[in-house]
C-alpha atoms as a PDB file:
ATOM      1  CA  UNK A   1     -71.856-168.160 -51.141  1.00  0.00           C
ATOM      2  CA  UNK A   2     -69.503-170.444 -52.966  1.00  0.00           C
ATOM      3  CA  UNK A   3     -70.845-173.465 -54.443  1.00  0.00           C
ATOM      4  CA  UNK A   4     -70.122-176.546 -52.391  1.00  0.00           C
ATOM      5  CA  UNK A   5     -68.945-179.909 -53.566  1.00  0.00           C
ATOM      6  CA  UNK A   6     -71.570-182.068 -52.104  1.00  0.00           C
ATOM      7  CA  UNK A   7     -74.383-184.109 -53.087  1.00  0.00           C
ATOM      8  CA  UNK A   8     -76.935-182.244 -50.660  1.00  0.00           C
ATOM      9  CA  UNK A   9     -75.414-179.047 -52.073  1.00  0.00           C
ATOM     10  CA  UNK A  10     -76.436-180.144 -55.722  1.00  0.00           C
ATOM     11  CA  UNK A  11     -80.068-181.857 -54.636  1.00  0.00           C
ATOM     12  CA  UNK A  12     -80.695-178.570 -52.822  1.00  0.00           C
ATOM     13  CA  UNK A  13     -80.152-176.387 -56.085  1.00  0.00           C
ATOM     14  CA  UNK A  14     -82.379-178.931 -57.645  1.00  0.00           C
ATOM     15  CA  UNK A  15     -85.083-178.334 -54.892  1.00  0.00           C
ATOM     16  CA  UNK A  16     -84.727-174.348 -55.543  1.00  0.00           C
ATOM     17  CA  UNK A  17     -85.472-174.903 -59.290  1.00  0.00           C
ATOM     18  CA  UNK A  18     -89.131-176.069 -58.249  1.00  0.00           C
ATOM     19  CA  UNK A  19     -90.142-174.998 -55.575  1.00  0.00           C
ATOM     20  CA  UNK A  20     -89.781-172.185 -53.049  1.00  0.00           C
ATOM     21  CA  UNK A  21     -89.401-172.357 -49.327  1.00  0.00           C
ATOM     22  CA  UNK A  22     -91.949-171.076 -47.144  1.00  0.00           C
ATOM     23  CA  UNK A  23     -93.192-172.570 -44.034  1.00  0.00           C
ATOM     24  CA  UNK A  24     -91.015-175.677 -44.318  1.00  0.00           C
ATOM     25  CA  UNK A  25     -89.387-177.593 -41.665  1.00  0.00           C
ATOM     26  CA  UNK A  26     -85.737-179.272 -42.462  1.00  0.00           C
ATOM     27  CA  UNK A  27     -87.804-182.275 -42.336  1.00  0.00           C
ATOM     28  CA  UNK A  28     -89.585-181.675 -45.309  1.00  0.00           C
ATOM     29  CA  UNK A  29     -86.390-180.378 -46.877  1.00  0.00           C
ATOM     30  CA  UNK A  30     -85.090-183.419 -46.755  1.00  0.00           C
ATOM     31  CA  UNK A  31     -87.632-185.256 -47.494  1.00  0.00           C
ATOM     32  CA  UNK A  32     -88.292-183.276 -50.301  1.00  0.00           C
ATOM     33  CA  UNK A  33     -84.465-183.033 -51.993  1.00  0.00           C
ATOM     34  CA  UNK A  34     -85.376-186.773 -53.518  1.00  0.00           C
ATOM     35  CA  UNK A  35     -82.099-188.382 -52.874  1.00  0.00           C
ATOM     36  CA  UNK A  36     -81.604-192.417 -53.316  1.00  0.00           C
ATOM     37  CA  UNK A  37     -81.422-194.593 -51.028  1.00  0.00           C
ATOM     38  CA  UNK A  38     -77.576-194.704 -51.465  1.00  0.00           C
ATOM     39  CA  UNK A  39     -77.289-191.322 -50.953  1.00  0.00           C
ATOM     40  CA  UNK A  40     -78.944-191.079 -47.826  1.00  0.00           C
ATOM     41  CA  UNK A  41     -76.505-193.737 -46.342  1.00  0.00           C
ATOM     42  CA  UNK A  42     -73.771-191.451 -47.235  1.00  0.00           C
ATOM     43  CA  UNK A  43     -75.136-188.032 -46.278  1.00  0.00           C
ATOM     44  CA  UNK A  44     -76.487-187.690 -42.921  1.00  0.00           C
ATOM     45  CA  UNK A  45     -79.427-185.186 -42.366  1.00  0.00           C
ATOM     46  CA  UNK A  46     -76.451-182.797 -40.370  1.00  0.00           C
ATOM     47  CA  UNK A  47     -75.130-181.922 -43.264  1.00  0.00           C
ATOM     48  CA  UNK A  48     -78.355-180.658 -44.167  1.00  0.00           C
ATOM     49  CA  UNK A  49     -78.325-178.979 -41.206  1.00  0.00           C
ATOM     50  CA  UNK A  50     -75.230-177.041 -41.741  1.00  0.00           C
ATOM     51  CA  UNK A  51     -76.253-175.593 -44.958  1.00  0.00           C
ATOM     52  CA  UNK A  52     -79.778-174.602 -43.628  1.00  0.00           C
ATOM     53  CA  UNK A  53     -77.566-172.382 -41.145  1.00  0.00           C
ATOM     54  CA  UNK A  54     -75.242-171.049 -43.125  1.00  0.00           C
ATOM     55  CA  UNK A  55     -77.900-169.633 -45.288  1.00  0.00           C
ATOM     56  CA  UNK A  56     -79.564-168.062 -42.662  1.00  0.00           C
ATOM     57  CA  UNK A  57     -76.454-166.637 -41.272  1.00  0.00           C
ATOM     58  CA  UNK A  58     -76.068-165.355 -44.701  1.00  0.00           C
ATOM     59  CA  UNK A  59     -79.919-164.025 -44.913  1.00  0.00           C
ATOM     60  CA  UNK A  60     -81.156-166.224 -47.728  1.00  0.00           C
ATOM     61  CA  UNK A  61     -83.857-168.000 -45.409  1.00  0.00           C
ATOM     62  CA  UNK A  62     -85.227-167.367 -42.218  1.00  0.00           C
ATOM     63  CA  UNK A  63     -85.750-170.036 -39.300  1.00  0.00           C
ATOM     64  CA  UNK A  64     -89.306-169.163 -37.212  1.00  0.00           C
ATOM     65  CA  UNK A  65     -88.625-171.495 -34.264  1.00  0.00           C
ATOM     66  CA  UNK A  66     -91.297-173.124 -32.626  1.00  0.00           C
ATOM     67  CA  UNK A  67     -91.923-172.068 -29.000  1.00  0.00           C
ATOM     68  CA  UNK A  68     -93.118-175.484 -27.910  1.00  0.00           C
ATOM     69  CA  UNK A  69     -91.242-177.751 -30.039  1.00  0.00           C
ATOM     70  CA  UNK A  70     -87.547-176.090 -31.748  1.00  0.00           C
ATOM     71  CA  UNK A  71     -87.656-179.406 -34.047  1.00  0.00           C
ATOM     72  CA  UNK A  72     -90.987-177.738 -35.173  1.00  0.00           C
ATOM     73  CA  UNK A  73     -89.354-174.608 -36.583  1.00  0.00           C
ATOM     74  CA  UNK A  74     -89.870-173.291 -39.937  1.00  0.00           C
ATOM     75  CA  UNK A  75     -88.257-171.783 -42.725  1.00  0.00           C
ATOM     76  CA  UNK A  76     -89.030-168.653 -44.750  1.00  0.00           C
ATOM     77  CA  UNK A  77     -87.151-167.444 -47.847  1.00  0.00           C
ATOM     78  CA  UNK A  78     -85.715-163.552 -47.740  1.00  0.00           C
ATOM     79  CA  UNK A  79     -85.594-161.771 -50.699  1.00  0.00           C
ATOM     80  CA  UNK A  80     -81.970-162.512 -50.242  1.00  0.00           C
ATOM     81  CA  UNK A  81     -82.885-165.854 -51.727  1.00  0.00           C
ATOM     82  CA  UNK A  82     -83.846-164.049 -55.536  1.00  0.00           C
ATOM     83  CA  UNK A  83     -79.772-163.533 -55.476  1.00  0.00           C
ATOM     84  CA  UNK A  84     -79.205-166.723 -54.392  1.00  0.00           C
ATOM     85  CA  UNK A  85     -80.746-168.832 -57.304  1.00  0.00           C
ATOM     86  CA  UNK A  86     -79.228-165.954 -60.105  1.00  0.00           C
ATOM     87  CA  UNK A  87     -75.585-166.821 -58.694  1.00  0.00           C
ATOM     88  CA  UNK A  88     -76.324-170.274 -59.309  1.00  0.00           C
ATOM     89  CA  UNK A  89     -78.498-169.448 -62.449  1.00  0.00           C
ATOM     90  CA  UNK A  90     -81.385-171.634 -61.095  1.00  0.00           C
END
């Protein structure tokens, strides 16, 4: 994956460096990437989105959706994810 030029890109490394994702929704992803207030006017929680897809398109997490409730679902980190943070030396 090539590094992107983003804001959520660079708060999401930061996220990696601490902690690891298991069980998570994109809710608490995004609550937990501790972006200002400014910030968060300028990036929207799709972009978000977008990059929790792409990585599990490219097998770094997995998304456990929720039967009841999709905006429930969960993510898992692969082993893929290992990889992930040495490419980006996290």
């Amino acid at each position: 994956m090539k590094p992107i030029v983003s804001p959520i890109f660079q708060s999401f490394l930061i996220l990696l460096t601490q902690n690891q994702i298991n069980g998570w929704t994109s809710n608490k992803i995004w609550n937990e990437l501790n972006l200002s207030e400014e910030a968060k006017q300028q990036i929207n929680q799709q972009q978000l989105y977008r990059l929790l897809r792409k990585l599990v398109q490219q097998g770094y997490l997995i998304k456990n959706i929720h039967l009841d409730n999709p905006r429930l679902s969960t993510f898992v980190e692969t082993k893929s994810m290992a990889t992930f943070r040495k490419q980006f030396e996290i």
